[in-house]
PDB file of N, CA and C in Angstrom:
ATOM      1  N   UNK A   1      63.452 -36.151 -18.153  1.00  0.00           N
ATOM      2  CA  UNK A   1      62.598 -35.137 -17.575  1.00  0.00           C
ATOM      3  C   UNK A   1      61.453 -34.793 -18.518  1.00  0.00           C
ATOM      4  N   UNK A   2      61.783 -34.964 -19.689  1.00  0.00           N
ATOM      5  CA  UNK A   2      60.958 -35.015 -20.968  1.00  0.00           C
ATOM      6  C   UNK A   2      59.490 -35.367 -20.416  1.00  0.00           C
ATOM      7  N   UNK A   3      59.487 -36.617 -19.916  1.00  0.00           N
ATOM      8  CA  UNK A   3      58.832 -37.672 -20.065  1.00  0.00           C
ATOM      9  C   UNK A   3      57.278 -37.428 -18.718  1.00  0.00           C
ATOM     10  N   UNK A   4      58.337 -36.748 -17.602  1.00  0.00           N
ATOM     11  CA  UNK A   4      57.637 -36.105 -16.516  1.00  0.00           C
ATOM     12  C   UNK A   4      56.832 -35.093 -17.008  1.00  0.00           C
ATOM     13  N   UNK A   5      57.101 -34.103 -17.617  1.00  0.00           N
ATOM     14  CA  UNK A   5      56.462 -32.615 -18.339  1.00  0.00           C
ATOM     15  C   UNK A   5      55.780 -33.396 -18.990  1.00  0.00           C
ATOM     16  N   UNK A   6      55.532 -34.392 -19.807  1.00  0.00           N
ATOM     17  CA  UNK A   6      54.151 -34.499 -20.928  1.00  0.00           C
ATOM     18  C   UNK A   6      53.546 -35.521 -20.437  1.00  0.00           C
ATOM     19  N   UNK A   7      53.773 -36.212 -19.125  1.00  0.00           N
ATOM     20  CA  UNK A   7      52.793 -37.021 -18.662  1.00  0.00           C
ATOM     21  C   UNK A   7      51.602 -36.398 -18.298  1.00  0.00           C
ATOM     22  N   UNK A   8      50.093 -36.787 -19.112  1.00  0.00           N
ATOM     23  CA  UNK A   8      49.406 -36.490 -19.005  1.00  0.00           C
ATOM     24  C   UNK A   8      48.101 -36.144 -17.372  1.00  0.00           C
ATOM     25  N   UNK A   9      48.834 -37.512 -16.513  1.00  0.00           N
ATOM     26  CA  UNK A   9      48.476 -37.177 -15.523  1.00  0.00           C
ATOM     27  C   UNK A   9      48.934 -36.301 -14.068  1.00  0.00           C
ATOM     28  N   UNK A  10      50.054 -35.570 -14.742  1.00  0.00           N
ATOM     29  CA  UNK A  10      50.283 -35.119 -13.777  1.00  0.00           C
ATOM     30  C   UNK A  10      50.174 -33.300 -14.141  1.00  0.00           C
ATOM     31  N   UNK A  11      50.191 -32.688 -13.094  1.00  0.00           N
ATOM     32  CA  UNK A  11      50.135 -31.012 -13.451  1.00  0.00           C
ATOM     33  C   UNK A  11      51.238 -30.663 -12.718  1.00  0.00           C
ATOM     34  N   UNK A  12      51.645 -29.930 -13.463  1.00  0.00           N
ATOM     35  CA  UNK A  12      53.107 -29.013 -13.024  1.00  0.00           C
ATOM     36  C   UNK A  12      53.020 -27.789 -12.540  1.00  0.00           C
ATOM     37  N   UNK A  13      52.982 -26.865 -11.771  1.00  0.00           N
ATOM     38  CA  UNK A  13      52.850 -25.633 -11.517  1.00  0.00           C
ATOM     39  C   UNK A  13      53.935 -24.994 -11.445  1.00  0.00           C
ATOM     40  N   UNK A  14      54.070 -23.646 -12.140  1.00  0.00           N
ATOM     41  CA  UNK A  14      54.876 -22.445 -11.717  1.00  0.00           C
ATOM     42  C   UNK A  14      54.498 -21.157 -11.640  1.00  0.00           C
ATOM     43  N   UNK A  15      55.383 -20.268 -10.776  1.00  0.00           N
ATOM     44  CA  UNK A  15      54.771 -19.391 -10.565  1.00  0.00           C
ATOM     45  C   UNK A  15      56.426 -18.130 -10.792  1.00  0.00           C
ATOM     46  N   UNK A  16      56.366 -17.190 -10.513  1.00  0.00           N
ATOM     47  CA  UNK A  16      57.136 -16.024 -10.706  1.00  0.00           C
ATOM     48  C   UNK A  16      58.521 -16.207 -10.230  1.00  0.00           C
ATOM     49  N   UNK A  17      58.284 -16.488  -8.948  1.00  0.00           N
ATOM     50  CA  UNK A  17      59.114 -16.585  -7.835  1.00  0.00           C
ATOM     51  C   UNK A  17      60.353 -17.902  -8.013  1.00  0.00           C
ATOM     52  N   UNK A  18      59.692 -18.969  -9.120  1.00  0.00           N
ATOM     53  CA  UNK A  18      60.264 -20.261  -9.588  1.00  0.00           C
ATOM     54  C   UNK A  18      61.183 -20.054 -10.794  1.00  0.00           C
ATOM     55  N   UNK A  19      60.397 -19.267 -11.584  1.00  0.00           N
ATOM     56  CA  UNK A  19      61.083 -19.222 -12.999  1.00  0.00           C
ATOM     57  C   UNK A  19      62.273 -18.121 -12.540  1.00  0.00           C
ATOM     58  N   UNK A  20      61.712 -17.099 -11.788  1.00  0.00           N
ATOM     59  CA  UNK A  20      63.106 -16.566 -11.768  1.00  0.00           C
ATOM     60  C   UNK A  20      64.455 -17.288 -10.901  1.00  0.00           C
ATOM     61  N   UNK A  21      64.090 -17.849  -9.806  1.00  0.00           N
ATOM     62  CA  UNK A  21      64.849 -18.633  -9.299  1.00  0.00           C
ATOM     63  C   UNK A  21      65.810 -19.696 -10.373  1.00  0.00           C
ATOM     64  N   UNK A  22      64.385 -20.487 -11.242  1.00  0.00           N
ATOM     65  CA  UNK A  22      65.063 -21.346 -12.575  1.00  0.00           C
ATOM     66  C   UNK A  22      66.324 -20.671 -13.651  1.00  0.00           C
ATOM     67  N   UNK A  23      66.121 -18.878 -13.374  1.00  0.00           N
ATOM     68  CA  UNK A  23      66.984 -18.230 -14.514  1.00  0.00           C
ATOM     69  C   UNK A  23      68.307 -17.850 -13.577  1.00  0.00           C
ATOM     70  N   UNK A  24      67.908 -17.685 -12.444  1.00  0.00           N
ATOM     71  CA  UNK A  24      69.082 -17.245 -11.833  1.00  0.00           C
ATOM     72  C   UNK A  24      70.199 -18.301 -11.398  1.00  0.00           C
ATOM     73  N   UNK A  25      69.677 -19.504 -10.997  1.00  0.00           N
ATOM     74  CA  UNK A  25      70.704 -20.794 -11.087  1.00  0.00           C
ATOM     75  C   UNK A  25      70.774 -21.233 -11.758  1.00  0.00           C
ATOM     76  N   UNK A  26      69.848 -21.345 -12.871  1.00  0.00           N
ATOM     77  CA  UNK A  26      70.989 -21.953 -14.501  1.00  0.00           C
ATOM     78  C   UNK A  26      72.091 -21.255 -14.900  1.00  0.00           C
ATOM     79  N   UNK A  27      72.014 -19.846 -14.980  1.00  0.00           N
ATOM     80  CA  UNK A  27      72.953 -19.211 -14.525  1.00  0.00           C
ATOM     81  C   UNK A  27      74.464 -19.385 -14.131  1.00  0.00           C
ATOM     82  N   UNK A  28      74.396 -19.896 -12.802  1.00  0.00           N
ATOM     83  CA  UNK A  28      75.454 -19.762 -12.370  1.00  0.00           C
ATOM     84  C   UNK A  28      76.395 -20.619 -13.021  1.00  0.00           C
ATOM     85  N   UNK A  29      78.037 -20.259 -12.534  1.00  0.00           N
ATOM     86  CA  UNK A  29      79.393 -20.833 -13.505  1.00  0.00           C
ATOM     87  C   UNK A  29      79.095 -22.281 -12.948  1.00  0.00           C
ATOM     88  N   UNK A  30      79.135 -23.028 -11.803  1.00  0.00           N
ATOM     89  CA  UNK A  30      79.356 -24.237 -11.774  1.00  0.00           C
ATOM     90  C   UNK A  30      78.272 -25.043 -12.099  1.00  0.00           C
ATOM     91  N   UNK A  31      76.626 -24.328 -12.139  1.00  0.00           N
ATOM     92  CA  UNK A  31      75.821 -25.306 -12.512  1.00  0.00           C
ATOM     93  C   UNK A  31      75.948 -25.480 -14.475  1.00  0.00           C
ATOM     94  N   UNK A  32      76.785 -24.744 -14.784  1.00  0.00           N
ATOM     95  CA  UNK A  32      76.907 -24.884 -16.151  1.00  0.00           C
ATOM     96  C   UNK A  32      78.396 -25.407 -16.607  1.00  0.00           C
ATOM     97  N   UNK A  33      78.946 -25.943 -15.838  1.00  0.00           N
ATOM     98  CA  UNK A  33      79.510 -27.320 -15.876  1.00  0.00           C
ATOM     99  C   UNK A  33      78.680 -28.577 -16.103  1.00  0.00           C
ATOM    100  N   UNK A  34      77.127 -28.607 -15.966  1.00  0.00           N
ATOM    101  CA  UNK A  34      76.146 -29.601 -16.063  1.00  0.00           C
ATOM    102  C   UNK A  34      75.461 -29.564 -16.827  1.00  0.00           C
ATOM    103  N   UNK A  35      75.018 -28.232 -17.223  1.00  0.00           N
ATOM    104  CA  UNK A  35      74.135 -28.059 -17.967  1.00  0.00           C
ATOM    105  C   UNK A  35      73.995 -26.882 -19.196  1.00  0.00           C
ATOM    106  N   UNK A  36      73.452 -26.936 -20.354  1.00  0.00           N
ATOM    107  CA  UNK A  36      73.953 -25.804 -21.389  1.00  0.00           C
ATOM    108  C   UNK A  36      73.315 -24.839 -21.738  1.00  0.00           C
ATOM    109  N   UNK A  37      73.511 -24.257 -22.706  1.00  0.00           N
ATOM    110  CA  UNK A  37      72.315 -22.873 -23.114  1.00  0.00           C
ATOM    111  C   UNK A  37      71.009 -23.725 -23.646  1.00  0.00           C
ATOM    112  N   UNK A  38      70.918 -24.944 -24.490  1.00  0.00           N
ATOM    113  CA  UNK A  38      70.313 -25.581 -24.811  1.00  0.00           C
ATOM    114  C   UNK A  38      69.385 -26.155 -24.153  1.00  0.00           C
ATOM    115  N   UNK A  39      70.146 -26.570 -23.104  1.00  0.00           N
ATOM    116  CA  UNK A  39      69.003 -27.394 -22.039  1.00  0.00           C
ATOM    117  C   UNK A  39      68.388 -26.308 -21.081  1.00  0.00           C
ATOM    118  N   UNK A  40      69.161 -24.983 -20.899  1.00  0.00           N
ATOM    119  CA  UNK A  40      68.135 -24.258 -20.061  1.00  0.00           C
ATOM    120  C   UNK A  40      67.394 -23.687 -21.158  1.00  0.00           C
ATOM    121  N   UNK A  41      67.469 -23.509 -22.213  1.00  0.00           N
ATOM    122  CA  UNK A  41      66.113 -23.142 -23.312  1.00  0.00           C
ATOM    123  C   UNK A  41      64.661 -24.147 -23.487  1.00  0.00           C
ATOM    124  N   UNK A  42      65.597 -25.339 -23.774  1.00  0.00           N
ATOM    125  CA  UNK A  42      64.715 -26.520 -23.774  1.00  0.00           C
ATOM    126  C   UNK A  42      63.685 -27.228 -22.413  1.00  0.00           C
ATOM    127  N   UNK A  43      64.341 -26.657 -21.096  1.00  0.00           N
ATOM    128  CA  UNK A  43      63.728 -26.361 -20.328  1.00  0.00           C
ATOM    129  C   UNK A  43      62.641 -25.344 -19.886  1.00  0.00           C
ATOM    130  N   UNK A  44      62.986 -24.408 -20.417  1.00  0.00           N
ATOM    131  CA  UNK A  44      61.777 -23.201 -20.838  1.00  0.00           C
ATOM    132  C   UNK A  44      60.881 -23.376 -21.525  1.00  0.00           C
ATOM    133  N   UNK A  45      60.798 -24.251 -22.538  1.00  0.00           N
ATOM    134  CA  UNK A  45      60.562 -24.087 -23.570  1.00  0.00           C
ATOM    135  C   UNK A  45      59.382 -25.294 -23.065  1.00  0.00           C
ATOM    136  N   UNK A  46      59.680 -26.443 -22.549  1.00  0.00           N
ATOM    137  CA  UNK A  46      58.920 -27.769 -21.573  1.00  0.00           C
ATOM    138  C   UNK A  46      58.021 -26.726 -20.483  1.00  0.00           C
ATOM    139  N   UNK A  47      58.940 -25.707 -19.867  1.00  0.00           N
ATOM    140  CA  UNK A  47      57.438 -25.377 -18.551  1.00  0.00           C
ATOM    141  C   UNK A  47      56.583 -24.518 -19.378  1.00  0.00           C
ATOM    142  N   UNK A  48      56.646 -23.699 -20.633  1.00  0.00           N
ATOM    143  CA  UNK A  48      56.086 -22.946 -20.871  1.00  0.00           C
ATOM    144  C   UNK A  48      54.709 -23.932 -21.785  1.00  0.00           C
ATOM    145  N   UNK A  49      54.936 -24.899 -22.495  1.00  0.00           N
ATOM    146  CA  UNK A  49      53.979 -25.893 -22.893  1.00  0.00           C
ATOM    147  C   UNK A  49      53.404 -26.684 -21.900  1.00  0.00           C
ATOM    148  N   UNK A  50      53.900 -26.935 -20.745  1.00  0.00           N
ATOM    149  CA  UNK A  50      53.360 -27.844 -20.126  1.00  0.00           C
ATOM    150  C   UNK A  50      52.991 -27.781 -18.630  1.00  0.00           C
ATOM    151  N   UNK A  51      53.375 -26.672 -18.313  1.00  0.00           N
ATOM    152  CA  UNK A  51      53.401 -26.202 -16.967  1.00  0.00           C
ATOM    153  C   UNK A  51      52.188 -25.165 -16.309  1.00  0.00           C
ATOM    154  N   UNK A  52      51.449 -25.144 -15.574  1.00  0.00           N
ATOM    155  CA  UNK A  52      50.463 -24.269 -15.140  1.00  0.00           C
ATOM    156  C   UNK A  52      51.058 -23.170 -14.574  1.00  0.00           C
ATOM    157  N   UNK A  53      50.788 -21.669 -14.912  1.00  0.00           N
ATOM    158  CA  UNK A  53      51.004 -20.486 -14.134  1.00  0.00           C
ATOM    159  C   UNK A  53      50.581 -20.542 -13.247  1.00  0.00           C
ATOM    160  N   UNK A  54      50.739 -20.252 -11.610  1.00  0.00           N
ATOM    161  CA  UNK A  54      49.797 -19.911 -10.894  1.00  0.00           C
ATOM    162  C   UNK A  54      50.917 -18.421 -10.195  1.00  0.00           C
ATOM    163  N   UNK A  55      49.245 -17.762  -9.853  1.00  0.00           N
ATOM    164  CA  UNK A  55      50.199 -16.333  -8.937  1.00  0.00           C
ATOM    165  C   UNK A  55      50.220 -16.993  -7.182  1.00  0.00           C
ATOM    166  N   UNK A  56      50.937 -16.449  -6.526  1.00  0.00           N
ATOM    167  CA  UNK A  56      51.093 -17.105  -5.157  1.00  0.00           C
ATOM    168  C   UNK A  56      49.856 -16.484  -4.442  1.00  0.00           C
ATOM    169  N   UNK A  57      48.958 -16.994  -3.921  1.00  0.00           N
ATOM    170  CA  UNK A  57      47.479 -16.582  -3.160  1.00  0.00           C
ATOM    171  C   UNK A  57      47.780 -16.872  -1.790  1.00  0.00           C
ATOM    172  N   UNK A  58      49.045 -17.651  -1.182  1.00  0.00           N
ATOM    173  CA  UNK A  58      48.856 -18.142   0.313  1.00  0.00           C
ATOM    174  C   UNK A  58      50.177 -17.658   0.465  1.00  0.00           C
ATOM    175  N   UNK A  59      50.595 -17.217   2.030  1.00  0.00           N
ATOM    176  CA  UNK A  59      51.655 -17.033   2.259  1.00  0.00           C
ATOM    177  C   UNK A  59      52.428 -18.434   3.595  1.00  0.00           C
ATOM    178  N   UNK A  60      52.970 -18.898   3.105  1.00  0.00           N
ATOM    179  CA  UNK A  60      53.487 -20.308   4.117  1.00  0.00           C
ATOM    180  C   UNK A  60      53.721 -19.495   5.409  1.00  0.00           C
ATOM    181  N   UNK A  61      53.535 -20.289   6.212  1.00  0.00           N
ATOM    182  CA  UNK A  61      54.246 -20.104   7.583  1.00  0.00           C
ATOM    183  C   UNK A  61      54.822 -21.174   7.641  1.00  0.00           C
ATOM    184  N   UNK A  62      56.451 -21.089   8.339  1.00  0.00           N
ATOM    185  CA  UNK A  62      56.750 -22.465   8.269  1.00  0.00           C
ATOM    186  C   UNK A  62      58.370 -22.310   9.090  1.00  0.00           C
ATOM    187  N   UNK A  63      59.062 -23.420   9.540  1.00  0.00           N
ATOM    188  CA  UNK A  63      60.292 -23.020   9.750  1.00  0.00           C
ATOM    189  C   UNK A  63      61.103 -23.863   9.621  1.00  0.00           C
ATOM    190  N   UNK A  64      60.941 -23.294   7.909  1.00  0.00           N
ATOM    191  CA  UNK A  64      62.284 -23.724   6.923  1.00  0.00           C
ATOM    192  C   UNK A  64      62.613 -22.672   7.112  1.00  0.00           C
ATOM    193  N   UNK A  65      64.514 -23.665   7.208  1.00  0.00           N
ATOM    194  CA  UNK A  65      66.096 -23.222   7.542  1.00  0.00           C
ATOM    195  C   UNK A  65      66.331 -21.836   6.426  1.00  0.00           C
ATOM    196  N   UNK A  66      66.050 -22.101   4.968  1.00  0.00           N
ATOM    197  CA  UNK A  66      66.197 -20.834   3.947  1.00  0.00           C
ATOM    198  C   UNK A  66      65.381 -20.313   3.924  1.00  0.00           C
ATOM    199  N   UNK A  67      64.318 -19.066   4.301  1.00  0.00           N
ATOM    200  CA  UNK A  67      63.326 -18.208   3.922  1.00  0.00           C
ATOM    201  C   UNK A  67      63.288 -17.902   2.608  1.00  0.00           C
ATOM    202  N   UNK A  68      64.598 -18.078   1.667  1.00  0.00           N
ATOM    203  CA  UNK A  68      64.207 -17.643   0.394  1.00  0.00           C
ATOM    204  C   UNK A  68      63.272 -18.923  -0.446  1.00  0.00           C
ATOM    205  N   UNK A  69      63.070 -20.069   0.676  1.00  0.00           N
ATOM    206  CA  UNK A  69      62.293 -20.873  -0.285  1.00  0.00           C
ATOM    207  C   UNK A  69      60.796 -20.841   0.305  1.00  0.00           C
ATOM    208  N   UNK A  70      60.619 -20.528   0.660  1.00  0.00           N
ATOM    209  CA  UNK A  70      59.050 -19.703   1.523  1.00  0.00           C
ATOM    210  C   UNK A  70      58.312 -19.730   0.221  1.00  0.00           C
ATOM    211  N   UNK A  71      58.511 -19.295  -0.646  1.00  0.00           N
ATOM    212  CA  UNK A  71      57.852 -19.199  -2.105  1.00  0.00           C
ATOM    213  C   UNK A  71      57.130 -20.350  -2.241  1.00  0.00           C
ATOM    214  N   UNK A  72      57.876 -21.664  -2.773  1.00  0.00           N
ATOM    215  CA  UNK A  72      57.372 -23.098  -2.724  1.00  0.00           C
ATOM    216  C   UNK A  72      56.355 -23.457  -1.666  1.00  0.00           C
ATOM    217  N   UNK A  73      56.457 -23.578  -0.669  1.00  0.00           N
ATOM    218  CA  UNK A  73      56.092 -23.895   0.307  1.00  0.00           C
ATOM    219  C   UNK A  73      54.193 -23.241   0.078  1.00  0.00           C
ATOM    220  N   UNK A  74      54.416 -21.701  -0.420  1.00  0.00           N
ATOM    221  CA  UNK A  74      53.770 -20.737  -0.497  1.00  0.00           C
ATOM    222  C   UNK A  74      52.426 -21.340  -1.745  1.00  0.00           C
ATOM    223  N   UNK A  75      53.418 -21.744  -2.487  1.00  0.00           N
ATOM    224  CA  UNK A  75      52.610 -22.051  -3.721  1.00  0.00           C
ATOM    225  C   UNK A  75      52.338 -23.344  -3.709  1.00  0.00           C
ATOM    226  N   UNK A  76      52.718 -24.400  -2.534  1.00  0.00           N
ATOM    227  CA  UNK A  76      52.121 -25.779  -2.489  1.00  0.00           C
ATOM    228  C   UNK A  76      50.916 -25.050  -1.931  1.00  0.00           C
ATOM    229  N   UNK A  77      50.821 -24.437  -0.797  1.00  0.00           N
ATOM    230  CA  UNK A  77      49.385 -24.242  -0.593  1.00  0.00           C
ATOM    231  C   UNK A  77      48.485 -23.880  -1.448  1.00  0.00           C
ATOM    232  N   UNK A  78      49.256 -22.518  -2.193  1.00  0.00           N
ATOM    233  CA  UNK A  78      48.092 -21.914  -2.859  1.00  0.00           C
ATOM    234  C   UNK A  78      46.920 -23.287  -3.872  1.00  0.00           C
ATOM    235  N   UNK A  79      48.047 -23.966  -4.553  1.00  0.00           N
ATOM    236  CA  UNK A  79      47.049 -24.835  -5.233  1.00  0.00           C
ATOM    237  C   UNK A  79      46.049 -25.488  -4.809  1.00  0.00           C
ATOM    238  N   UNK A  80      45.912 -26.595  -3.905  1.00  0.00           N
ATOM    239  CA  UNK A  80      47.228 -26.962  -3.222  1.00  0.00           C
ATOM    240  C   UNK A  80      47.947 -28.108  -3.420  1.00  0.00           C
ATOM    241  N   UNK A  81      49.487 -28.156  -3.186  1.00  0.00           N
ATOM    242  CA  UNK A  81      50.034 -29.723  -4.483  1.00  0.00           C
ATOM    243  C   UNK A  81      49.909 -30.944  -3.374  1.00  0.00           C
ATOM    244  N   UNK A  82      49.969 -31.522  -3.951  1.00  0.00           N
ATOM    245  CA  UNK A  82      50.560 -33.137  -3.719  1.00  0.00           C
ATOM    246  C   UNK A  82      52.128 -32.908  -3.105  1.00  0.00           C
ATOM    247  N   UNK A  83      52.899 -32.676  -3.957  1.00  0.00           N
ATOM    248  CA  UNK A  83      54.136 -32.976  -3.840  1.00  0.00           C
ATOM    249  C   UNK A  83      54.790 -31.740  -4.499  1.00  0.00           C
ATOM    250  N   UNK A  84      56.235 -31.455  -3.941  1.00  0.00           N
ATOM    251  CA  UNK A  84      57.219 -30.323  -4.557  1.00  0.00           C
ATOM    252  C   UNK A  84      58.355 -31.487  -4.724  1.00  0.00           C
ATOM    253  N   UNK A  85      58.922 -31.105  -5.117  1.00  0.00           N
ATOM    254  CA  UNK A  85      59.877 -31.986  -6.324  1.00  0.00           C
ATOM    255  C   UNK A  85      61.086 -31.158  -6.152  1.00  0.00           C
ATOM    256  N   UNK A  86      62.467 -31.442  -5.326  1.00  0.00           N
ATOM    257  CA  UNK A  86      63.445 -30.688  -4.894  1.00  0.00           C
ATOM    258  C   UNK A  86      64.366 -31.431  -4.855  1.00  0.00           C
ATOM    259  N   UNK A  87      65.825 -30.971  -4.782  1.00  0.00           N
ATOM    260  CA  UNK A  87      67.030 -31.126  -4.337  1.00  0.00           C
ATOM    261  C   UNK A  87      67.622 -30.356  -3.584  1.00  0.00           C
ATOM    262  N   UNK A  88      66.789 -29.195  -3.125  1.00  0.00           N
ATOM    263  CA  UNK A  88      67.057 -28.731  -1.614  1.00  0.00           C
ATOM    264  C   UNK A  88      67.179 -29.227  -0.522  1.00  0.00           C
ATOM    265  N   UNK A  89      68.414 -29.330  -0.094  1.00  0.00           N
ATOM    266  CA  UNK A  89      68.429 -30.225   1.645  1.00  0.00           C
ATOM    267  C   UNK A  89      67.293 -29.333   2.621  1.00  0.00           C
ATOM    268  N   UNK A  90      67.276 -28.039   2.584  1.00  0.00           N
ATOM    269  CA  UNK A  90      66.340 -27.032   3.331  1.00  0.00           C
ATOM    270  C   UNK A  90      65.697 -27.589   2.964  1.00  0.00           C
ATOM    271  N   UNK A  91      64.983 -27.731   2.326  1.00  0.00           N
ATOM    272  CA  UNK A  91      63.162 -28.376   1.899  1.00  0.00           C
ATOM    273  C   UNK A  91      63.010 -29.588   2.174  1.00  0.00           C
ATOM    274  N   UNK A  92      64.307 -30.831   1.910  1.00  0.00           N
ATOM    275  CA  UNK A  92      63.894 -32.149   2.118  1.00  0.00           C
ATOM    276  C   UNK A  92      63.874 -32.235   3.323  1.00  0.00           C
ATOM    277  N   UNK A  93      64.733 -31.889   4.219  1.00  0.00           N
ATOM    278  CA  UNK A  93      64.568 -31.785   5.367  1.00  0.00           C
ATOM    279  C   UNK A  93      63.274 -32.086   5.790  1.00  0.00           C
ATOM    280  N   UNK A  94      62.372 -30.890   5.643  1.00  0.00           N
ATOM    281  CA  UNK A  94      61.083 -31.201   6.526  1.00  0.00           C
ATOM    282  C   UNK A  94      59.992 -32.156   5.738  1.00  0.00           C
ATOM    283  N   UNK A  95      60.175 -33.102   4.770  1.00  0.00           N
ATOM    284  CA  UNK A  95      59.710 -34.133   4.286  1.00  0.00           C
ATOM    285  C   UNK A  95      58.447 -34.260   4.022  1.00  0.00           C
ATOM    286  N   UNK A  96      57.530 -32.905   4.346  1.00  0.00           N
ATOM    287  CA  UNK A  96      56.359 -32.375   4.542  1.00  0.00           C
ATOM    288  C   UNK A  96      55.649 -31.048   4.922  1.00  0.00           C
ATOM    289  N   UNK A  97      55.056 -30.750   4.206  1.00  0.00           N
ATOM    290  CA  UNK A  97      54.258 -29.064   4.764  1.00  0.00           C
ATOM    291  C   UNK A  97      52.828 -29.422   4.370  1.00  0.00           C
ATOM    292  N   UNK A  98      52.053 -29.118   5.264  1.00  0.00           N
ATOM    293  CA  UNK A  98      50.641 -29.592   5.842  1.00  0.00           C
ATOM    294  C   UNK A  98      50.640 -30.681   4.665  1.00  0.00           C
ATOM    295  N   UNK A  99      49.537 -30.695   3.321  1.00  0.00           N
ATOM    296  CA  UNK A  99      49.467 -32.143   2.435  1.00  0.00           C
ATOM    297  C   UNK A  99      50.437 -32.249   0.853  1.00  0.00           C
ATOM    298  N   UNK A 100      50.897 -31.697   1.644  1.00  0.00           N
ATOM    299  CA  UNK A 100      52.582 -31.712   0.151  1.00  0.00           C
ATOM    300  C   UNK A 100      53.622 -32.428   0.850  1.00  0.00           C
ATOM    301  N   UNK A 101      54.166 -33.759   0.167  1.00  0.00           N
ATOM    302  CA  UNK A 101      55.052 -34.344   0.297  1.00  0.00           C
ATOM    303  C   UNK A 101      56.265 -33.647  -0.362  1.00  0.00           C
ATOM    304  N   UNK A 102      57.011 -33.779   0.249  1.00  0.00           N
ATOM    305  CA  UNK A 102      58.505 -33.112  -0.012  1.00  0.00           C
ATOM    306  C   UNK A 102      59.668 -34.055  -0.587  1.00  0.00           C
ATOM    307  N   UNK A 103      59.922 -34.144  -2.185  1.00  0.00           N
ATOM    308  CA  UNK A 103      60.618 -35.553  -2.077  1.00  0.00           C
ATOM    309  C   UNK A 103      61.424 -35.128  -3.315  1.00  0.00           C
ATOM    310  N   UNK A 104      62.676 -35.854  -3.422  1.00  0.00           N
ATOM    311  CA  UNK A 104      63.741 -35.393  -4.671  1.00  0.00           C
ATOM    312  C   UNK A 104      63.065 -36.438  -6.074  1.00  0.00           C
ATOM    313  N   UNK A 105      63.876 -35.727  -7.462  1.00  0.00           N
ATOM    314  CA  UNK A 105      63.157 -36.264  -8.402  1.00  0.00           C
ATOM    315  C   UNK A 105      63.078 -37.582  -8.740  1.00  0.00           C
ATOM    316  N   UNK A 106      64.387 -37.934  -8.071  1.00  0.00           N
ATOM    317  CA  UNK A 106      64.499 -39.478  -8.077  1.00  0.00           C
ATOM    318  C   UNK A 106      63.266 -40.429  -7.121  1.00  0.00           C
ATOM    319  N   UNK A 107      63.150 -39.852  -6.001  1.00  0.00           N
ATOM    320  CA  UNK A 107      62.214 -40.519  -5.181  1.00  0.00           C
ATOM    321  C   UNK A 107      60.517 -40.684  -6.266  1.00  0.00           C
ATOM    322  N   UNK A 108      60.424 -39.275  -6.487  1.00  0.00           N
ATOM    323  CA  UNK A 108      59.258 -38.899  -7.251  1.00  0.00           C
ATOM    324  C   UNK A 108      58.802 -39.932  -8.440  1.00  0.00           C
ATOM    325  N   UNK A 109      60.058 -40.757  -9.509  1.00  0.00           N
ATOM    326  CA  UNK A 109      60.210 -41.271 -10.541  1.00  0.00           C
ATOM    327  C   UNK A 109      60.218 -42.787 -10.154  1.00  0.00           C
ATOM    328  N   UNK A 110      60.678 -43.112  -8.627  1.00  0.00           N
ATOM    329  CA  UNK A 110      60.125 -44.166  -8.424  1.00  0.00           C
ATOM    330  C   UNK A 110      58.680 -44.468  -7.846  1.00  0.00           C
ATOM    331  N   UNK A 111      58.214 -43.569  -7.550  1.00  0.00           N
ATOM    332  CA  UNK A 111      56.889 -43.436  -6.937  1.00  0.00           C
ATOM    333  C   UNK A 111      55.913 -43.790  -8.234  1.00  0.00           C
ATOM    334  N   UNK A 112      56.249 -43.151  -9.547  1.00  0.00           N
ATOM    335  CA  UNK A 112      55.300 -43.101 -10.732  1.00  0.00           C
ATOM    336  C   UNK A 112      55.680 -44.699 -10.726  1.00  0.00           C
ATOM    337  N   UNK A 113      57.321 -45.243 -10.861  1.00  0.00           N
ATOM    338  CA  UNK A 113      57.419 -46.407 -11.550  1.00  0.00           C
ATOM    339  C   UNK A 113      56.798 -47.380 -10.863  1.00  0.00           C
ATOM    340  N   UNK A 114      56.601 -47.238  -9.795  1.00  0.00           N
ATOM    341  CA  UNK A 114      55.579 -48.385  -8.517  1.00  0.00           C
ATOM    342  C   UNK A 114      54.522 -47.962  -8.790  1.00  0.00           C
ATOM    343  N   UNK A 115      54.057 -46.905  -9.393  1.00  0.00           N
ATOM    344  CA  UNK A 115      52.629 -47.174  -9.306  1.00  0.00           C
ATOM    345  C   UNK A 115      51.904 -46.098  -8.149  1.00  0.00           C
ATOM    346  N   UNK A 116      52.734 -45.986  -7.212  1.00  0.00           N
ATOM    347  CA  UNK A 116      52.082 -45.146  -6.287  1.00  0.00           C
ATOM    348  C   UNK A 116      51.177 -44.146  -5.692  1.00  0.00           C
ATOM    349  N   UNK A 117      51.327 -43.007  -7.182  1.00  0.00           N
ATOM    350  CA  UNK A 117      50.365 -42.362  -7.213  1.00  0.00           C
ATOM    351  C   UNK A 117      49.726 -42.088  -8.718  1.00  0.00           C
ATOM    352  N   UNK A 118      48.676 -42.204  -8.536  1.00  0.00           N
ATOM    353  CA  UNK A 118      47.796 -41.859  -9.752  1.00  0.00           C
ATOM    354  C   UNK A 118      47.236 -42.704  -9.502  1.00  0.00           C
TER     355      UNK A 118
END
């Protein structure tokens, strides 16, 4: 994941609504069966060097299954992204919101390794 955060051509965005989401499921007991105090620091520590703030300027309309992910959706527009980068079934689901592709990190990592975008 290293490798994604300091690639120079790509921009990362976060916004309020993400990082707290990021603190509240690292968090939890079973995702820390996966993962440690270390890597959610070291993860902080990657969006805060490498990651763009943005405040949310657009509000999505949309009808995704979780409303609590309305946020994303919210902040692909505001920029507006390319792509959101998920392991949400709610989000992959709709595989698209107006010009943001919706795709897991694995899909995303073969996309760089083909060449696809950039």
């Amino acid at each position: 994941m290293r490798n994604l955060f300091a690639n120079p051509d790509l921009k990362i965005y976060v916004c309020d609504e993400l990082l707290n989401e990021f603190g509240l499921v690292s968090s939890r007991p079973k995702i820390r069966k996966y993962i440690t105090e270390d890597d959610v620091e070291e993860t902080y520590k990657l969006m805060d060097k490498y990651c763009c703030y943005i405040p949310i300027r657009e509000k999505a309309i949309s009808s995704v299954r979780d409303k609590k992910d309305l946020y994303l959706l919210s902040l692909a527009d505001t920029i507006p992204a390319d792509f959101i980068i998920t392991g949400d079934k709610d989000l992959l689901v709709l595989g698209v919101h107006h010009q943001t592709k919706i795709v897991t990190y694995k899909e995303f990592e073969g996309m760089i390794k083909r060449r696809e975008i950039f």
